[in-house]
PDBML (XML) file of the C-alpha atoms, coordinates in Angstrom:
<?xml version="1.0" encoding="UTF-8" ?>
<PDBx:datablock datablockName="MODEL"
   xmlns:PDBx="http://pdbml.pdb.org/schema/pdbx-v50.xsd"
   xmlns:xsi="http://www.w3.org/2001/XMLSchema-instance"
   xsi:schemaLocation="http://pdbml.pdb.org/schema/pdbx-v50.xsd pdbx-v50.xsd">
   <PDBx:atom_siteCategory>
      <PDBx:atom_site id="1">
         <PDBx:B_iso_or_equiv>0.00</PDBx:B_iso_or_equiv>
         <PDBx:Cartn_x>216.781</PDBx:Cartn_x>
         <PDBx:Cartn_y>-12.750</PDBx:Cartn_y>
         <PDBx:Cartn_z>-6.540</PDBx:Cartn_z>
         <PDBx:auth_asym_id>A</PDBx:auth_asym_id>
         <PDBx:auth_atom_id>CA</PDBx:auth_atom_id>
         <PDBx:auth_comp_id>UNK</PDBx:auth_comp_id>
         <PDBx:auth_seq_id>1</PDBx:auth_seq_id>
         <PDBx:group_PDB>ATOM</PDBx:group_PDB>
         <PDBx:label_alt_id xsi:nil="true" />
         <PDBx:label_asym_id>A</PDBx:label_asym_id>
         <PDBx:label_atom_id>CA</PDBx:label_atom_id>
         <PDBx:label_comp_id>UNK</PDBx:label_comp_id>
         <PDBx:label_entity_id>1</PDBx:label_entity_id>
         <PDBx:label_seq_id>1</PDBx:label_seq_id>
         <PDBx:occupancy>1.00</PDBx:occupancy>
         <PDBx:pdbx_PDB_model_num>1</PDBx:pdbx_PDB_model_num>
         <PDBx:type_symbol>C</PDBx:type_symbol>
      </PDBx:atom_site>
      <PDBx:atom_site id="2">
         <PDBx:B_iso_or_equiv>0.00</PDBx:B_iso_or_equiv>
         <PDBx:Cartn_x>218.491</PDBx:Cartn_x>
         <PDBx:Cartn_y>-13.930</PDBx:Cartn_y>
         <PDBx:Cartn_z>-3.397</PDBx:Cartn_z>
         <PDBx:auth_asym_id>A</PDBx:auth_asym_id>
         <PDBx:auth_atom_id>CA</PDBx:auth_atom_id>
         <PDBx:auth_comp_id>UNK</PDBx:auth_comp_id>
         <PDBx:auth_seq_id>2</PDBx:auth_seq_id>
         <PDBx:group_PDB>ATOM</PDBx:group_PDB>
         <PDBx:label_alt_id xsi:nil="true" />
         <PDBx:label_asym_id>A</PDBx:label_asym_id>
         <PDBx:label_atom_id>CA</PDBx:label_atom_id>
         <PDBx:label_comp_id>UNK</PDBx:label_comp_id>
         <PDBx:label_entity_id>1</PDBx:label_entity_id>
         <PDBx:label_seq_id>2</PDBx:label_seq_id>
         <PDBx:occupancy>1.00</PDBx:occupancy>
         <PDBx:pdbx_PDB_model_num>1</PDBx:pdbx_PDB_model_num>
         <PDBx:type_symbol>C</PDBx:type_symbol>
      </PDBx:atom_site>
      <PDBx:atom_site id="3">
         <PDBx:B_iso_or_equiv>0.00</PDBx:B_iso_or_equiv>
         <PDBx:Cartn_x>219.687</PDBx:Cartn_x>
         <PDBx:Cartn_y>-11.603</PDBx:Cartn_y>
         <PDBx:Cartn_z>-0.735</PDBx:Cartn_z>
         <PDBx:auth_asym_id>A</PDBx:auth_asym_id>
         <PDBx:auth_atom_id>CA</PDBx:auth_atom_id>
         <PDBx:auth_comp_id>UNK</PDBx:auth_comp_id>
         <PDBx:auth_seq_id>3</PDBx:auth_seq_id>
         <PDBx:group_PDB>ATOM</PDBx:group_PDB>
         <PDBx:label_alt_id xsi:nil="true" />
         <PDBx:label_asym_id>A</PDBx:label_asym_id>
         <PDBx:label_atom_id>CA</PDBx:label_atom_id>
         <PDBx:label_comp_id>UNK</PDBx:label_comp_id>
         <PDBx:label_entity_id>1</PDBx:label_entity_id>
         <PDBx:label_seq_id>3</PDBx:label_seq_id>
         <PDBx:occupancy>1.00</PDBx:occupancy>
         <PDBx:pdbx_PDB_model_num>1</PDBx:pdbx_PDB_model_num>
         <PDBx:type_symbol>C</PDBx:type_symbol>
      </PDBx:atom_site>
      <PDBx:atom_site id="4">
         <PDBx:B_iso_or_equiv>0.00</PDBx:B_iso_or_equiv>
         <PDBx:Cartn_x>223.502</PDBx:Cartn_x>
         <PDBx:Cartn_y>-12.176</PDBx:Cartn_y>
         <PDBx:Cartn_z>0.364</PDBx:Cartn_z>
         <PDBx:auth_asym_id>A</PDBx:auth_asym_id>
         <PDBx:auth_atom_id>CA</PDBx:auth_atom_id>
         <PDBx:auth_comp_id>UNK</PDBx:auth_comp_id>
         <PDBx:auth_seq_id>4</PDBx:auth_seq_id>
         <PDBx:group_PDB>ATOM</PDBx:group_PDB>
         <PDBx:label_alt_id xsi:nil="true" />
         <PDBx:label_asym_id>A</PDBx:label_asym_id>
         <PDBx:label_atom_id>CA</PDBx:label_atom_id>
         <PDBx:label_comp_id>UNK</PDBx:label_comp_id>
         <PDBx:label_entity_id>1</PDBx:label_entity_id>
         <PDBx:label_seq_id>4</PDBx:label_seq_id>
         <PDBx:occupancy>1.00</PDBx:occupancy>
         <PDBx:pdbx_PDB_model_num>1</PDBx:pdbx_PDB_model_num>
         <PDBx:type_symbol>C</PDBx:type_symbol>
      </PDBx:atom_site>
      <PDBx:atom_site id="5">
         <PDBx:B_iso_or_equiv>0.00</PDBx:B_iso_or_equiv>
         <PDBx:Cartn_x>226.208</PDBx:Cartn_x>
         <PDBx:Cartn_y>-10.717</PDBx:Cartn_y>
         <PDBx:Cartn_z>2.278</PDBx:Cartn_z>
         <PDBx:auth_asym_id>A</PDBx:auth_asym_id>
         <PDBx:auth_atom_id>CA</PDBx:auth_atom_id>
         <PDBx:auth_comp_id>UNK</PDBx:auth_comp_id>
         <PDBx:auth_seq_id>5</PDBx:auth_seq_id>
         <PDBx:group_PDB>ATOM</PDBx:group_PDB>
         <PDBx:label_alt_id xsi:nil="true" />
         <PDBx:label_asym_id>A</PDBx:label_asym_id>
         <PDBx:label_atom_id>CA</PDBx:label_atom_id>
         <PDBx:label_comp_id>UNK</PDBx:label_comp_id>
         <PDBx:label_entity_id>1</PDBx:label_entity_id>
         <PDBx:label_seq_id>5</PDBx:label_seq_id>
         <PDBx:occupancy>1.00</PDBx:occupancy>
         <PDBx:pdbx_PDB_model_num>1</PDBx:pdbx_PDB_model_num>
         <PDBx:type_symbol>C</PDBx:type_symbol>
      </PDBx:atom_site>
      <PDBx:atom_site id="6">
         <PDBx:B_iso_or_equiv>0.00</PDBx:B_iso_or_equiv>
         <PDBx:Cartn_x>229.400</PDBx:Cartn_x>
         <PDBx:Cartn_y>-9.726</PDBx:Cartn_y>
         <PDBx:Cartn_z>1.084</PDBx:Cartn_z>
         <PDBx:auth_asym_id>A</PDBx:auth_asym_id>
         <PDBx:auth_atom_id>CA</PDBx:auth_atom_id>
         <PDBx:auth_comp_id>UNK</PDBx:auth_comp_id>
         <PDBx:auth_seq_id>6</PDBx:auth_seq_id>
         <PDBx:group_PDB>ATOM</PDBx:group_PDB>
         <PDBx:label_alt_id xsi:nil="true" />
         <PDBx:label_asym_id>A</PDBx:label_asym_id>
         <PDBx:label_atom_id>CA</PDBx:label_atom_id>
         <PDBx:label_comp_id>UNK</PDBx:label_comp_id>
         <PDBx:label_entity_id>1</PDBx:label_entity_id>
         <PDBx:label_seq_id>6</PDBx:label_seq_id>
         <PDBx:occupancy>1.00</PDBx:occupancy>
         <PDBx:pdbx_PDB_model_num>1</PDBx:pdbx_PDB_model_num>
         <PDBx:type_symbol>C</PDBx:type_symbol>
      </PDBx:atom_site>
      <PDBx:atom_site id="7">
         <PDBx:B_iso_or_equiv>0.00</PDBx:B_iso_or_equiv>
         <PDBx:Cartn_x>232.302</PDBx:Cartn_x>
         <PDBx:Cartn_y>-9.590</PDBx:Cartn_y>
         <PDBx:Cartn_z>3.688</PDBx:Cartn_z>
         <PDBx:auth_asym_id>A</PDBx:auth_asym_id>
         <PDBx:auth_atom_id>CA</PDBx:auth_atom_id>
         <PDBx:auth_comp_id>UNK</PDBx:auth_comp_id>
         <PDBx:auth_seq_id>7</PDBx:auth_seq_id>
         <PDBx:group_PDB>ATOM</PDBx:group_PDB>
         <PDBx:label_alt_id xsi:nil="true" />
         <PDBx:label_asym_id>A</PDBx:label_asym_id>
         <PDBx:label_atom_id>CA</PDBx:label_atom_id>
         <PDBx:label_comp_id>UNK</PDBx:label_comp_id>
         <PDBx:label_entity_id>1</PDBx:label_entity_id>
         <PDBx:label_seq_id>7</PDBx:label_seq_id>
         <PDBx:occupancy>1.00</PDBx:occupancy>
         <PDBx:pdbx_PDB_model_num>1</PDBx:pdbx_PDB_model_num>
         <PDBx:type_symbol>C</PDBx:type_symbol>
      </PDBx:atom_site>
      <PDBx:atom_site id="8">
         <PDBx:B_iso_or_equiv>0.00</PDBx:B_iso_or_equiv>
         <PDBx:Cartn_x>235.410</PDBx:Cartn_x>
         <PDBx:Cartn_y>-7.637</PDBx:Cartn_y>
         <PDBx:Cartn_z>2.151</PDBx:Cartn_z>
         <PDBx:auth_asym_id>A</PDBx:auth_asym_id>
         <PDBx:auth_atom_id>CA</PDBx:auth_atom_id>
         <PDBx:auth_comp_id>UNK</PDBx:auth_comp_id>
         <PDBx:auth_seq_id>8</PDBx:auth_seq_id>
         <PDBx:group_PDB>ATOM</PDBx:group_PDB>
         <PDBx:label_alt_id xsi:nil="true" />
         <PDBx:label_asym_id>A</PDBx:label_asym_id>
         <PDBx:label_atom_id>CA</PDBx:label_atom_id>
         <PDBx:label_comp_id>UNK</PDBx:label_comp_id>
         <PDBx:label_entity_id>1</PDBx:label_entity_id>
         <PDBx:label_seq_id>8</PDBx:label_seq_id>
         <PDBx:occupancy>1.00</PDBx:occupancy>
         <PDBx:pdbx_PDB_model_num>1</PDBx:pdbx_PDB_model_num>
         <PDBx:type_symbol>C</PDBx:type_symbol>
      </PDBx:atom_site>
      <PDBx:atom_site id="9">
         <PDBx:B_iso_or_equiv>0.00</PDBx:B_iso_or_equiv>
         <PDBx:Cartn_x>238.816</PDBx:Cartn_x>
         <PDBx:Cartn_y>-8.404</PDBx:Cartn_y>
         <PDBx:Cartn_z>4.312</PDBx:Cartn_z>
         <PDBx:auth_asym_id>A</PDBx:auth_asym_id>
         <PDBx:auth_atom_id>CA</PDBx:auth_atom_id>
         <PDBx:auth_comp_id>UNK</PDBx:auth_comp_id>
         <PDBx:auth_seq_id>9</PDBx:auth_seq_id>
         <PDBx:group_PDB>ATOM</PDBx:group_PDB>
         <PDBx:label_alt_id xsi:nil="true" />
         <PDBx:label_asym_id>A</PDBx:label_asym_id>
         <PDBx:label_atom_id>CA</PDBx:label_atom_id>
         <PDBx:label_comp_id>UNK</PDBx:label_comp_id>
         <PDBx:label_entity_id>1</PDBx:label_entity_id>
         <PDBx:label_seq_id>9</PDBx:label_seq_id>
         <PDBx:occupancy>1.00</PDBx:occupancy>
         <PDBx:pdbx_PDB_model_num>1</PDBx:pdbx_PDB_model_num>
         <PDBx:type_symbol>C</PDBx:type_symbol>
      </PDBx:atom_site>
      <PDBx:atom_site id="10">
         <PDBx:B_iso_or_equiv>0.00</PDBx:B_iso_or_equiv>
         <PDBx:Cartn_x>242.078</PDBx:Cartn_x>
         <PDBx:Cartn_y>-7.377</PDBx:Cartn_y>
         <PDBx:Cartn_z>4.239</PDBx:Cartn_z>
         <PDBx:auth_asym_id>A</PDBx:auth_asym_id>
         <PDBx:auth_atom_id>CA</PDBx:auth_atom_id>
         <PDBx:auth_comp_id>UNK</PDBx:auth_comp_id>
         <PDBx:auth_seq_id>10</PDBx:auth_seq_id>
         <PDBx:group_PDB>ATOM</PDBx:group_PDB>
         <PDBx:label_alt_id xsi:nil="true" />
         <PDBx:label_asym_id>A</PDBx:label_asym_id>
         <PDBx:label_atom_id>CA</PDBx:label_atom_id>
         <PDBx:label_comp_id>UNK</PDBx:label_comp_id>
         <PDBx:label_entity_id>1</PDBx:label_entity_id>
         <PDBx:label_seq_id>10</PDBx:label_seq_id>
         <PDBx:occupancy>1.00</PDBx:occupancy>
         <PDBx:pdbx_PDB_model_num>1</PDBx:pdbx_PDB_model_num>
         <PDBx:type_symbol>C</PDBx:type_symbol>
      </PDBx:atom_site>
      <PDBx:atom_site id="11">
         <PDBx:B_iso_or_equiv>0.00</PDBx:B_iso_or_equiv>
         <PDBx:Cartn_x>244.663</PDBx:Cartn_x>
         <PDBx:Cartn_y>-9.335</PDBx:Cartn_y>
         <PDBx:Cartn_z>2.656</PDBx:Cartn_z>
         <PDBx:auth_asym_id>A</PDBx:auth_asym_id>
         <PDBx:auth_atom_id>CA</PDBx:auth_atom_id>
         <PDBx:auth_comp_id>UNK</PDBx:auth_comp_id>
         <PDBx:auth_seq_id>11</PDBx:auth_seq_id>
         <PDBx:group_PDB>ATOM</PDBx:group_PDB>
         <PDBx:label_alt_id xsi:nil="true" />
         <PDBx:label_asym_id>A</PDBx:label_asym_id>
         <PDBx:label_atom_id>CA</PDBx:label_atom_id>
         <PDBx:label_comp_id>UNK</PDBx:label_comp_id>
         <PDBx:label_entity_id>1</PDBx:label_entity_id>
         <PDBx:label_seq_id>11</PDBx:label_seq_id>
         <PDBx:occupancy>1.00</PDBx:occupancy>
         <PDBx:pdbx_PDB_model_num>1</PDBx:pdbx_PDB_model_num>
         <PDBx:type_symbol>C</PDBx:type_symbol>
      </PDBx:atom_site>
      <PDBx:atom_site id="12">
         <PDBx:B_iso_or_equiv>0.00</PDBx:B_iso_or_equiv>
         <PDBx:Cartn_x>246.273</PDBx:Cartn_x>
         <PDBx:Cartn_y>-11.290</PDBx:Cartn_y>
         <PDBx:Cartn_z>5.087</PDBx:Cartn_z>
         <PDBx:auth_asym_id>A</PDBx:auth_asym_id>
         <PDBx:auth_atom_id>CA</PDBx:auth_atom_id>
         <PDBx:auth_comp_id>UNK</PDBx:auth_comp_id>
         <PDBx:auth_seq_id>12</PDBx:auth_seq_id>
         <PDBx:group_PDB>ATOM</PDBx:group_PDB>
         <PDBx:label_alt_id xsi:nil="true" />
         <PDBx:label_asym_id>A</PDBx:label_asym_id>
         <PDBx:label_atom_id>CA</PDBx:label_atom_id>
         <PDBx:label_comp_id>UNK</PDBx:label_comp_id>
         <PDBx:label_entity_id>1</PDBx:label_entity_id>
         <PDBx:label_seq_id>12</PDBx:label_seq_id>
         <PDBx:occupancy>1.00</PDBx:occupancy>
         <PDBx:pdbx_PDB_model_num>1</PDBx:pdbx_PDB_model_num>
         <PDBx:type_symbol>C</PDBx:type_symbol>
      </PDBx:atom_site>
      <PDBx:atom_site id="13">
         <PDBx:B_iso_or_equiv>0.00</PDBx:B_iso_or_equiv>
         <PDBx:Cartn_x>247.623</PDBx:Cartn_x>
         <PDBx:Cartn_y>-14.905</PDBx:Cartn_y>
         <PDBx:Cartn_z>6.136</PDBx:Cartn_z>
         <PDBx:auth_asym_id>A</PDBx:auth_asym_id>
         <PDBx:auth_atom_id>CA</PDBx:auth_atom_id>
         <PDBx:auth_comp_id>UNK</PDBx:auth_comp_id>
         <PDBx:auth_seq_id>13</PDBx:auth_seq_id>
         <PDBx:group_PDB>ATOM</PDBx:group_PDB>
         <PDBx:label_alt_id xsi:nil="true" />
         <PDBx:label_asym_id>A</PDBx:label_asym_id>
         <PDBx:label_atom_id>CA</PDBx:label_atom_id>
         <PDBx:label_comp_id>UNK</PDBx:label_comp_id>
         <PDBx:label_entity_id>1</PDBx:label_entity_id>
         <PDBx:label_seq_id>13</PDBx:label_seq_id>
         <PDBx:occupancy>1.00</PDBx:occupancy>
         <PDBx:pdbx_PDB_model_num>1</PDBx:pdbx_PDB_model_num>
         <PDBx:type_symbol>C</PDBx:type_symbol>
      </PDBx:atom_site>
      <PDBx:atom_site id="14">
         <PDBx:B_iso_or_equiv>0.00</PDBx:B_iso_or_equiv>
         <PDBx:Cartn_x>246.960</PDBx:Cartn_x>
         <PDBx:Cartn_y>-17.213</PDBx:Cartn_y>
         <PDBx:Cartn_z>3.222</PDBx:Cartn_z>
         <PDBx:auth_asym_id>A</PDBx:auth_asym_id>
         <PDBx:auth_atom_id>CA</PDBx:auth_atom_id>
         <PDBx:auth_comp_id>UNK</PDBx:auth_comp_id>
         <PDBx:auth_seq_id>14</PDBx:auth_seq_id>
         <PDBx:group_PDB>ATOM</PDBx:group_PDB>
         <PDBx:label_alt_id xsi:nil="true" />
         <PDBx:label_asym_id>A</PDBx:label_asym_id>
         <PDBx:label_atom_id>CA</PDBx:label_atom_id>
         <PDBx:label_comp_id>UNK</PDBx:label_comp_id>
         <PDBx:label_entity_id>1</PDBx:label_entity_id>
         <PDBx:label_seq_id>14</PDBx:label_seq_id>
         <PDBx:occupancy>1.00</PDBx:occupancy>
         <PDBx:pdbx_PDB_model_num>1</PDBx:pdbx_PDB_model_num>
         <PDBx:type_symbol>C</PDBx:type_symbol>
      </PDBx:atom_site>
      <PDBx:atom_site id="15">
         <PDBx:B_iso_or_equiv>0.00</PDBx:B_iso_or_equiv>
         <PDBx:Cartn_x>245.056</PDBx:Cartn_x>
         <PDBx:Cartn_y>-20.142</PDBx:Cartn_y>
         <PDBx:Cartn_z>6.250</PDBx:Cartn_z>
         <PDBx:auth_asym_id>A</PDBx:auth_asym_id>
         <PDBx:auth_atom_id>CA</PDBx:auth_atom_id>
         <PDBx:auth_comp_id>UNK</PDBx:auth_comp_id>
         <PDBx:auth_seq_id>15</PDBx:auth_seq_id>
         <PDBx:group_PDB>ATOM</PDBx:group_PDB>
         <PDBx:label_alt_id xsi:nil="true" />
         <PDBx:label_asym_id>A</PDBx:label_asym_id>
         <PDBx:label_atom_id>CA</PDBx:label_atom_id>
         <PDBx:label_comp_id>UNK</PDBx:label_comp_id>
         <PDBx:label_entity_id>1</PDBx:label_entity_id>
         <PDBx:label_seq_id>15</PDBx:label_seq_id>
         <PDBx:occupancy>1.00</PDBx:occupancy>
         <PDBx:pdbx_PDB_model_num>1</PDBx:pdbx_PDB_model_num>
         <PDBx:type_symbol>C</PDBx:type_symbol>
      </PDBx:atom_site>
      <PDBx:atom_site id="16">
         <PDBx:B_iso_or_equiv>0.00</PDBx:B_iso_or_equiv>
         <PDBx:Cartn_x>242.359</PDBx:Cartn_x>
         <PDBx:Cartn_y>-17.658</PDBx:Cartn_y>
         <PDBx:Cartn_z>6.480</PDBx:Cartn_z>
         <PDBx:auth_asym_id>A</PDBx:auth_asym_id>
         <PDBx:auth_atom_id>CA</PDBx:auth_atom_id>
         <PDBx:auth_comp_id>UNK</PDBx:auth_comp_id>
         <PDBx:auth_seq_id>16</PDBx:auth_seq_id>
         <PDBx:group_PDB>ATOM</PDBx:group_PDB>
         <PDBx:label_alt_id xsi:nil="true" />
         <PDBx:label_asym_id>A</PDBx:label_asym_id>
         <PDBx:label_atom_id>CA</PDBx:label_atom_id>
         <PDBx:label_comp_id>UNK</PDBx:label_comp_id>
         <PDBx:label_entity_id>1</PDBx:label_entity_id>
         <PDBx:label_seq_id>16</PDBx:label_seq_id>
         <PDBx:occupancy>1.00</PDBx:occupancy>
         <PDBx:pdbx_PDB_model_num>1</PDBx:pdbx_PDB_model_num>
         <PDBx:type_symbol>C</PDBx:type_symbol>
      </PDBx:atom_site>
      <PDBx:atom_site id="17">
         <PDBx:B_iso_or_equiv>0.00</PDBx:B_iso_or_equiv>
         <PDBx:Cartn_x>240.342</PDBx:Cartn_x>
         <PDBx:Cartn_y>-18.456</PDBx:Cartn_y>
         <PDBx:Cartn_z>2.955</PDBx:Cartn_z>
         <PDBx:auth_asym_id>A</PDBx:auth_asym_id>
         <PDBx:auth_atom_id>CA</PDBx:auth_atom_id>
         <PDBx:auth_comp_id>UNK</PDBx:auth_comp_id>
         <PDBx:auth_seq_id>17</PDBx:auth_seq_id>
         <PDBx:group_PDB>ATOM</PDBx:group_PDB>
         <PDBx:label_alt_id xsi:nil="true" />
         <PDBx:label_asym_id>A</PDBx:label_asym_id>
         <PDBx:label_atom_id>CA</PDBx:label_atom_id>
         <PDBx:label_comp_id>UNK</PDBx:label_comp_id>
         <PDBx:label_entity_id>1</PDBx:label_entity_id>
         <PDBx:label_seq_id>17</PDBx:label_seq_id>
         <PDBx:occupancy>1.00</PDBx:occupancy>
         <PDBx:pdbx_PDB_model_num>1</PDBx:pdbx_PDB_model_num>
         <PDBx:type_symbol>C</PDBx:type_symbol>
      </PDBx:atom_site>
      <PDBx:atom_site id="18">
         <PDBx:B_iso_or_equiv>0.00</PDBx:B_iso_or_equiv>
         <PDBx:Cartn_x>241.932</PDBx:Cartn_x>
         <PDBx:Cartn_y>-21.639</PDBx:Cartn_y>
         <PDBx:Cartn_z>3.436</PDBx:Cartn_z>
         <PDBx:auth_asym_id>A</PDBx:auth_asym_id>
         <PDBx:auth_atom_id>CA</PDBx:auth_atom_id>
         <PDBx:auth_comp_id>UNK</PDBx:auth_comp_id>
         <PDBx:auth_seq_id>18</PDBx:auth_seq_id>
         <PDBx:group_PDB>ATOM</PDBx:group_PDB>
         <PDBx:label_alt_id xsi:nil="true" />
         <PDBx:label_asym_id>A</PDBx:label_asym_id>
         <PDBx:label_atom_id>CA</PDBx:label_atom_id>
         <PDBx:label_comp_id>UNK</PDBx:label_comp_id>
         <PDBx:label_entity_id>1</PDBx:label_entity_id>
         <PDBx:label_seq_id>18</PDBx:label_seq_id>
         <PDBx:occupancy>1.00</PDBx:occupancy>
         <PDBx:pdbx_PDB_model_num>1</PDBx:pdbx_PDB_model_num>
         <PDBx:type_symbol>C</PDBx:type_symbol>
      </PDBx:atom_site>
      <PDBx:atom_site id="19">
         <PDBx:B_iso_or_equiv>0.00</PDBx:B_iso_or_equiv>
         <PDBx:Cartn_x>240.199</PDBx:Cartn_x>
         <PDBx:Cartn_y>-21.968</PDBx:Cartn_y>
         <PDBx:Cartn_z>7.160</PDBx:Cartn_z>
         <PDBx:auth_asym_id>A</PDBx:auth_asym_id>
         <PDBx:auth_atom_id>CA</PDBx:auth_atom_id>
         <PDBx:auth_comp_id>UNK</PDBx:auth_comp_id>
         <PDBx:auth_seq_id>19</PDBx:auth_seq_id>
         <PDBx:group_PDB>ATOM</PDBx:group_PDB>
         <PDBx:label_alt_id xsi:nil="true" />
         <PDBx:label_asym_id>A</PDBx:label_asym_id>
         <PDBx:label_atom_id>CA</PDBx:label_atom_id>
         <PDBx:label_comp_id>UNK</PDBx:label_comp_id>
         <PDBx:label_entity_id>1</PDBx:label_entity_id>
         <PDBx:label_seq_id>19</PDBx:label_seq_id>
         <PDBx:occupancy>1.00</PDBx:occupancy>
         <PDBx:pdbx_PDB_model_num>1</PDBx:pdbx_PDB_model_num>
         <PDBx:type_symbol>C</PDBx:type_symbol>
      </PDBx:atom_site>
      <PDBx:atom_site id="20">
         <PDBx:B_iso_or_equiv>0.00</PDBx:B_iso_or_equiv>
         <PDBx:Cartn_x>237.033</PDBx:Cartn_x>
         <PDBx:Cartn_y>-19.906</PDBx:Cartn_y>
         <PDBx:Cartn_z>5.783</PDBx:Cartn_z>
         <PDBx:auth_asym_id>A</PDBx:auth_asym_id>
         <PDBx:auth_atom_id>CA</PDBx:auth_atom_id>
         <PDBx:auth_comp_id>UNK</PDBx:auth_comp_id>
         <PDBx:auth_seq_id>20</PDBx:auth_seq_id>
         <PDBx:group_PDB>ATOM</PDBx:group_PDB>
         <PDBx:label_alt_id xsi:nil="true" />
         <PDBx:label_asym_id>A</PDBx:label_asym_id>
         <PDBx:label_atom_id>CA</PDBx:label_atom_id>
         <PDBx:label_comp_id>UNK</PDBx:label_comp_id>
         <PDBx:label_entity_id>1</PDBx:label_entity_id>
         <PDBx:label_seq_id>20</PDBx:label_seq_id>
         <PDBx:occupancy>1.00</PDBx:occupancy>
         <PDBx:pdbx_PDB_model_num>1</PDBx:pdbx_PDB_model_num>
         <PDBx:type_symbol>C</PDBx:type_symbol>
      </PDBx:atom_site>
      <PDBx:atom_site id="21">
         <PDBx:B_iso_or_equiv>0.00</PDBx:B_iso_or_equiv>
         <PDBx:Cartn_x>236.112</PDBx:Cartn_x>
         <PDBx:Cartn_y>-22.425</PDBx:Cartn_y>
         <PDBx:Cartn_z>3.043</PDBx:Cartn_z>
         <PDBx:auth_asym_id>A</PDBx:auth_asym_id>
         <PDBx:auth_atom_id>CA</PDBx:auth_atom_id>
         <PDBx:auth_comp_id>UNK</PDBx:auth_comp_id>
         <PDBx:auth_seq_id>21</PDBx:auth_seq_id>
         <PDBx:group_PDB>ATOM</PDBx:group_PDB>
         <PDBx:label_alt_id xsi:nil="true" />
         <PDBx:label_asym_id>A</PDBx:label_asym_id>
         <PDBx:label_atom_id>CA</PDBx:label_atom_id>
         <PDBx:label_comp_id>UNK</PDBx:label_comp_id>
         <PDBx:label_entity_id>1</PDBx:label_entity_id>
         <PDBx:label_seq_id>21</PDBx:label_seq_id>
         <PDBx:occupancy>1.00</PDBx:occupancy>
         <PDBx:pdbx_PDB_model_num>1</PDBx:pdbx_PDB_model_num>
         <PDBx:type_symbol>C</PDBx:type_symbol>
      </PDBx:atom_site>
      <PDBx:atom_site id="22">
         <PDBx:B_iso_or_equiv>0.00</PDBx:B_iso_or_equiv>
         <PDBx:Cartn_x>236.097</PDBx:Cartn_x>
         <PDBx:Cartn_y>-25.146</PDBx:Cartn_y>
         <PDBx:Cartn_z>5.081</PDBx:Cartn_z>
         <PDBx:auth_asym_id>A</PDBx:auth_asym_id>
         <PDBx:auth_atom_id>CA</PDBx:auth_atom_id>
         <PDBx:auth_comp_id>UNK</PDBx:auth_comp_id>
         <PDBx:auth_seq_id>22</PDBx:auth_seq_id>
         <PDBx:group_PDB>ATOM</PDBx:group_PDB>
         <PDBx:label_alt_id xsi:nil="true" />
         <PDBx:label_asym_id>A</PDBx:label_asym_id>
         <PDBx:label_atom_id>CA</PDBx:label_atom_id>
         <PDBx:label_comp_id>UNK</PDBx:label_comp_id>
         <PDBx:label_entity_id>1</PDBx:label_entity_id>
         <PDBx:label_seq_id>22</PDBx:label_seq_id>
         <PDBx:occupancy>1.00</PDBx:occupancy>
         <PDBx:pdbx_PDB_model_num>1</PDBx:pdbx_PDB_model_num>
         <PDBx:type_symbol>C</PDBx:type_symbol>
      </PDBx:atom_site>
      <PDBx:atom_site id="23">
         <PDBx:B_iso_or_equiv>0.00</PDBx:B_iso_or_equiv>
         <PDBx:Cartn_x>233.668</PDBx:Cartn_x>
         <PDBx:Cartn_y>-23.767</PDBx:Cartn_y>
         <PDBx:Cartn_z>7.120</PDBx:Cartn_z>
         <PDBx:auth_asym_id>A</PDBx:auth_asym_id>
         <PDBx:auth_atom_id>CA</PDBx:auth_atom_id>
         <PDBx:auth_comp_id>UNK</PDBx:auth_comp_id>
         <PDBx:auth_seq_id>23</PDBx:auth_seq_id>
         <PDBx:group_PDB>ATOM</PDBx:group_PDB>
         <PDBx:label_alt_id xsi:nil="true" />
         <PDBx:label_asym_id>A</PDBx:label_asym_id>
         <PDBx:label_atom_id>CA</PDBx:label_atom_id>
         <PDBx:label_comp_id>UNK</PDBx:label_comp_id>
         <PDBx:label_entity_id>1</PDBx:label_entity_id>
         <PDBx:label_seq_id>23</PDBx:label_seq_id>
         <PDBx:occupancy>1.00</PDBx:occupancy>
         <PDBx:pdbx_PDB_model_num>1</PDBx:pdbx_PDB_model_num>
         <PDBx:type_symbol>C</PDBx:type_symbol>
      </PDBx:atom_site>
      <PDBx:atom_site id="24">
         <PDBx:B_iso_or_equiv>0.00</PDBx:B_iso_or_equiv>
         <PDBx:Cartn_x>230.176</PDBx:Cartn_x>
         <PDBx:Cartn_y>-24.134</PDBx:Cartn_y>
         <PDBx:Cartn_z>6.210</PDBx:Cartn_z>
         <PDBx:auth_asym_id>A</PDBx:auth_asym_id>
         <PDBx:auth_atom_id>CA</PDBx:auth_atom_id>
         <PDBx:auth_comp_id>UNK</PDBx:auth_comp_id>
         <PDBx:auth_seq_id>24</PDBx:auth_seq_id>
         <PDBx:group_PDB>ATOM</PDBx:group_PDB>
         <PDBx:label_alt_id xsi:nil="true" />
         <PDBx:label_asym_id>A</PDBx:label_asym_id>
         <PDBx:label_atom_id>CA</PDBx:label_atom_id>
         <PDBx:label_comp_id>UNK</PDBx:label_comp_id>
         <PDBx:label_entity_id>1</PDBx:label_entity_id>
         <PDBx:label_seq_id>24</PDBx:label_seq_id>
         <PDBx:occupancy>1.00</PDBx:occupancy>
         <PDBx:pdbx_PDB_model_num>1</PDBx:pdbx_PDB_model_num>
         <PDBx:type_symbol>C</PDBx:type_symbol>
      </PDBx:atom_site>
   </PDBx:atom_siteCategory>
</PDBx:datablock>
């Protein structure tokens, strides 16, 4: 029931999820 977006990249360089999830 929650509205969310859903960002679909590339595969690429490994550091990005790892850079992404620290994010908040």
């Amino acid at each position: 029931g929650c509205g969310f977006v859903e960002l679909t990249l590339p595969d690429a360089d490994p550091q990005q999820r790892r850079d992404l999830e620290r994010s908040k």
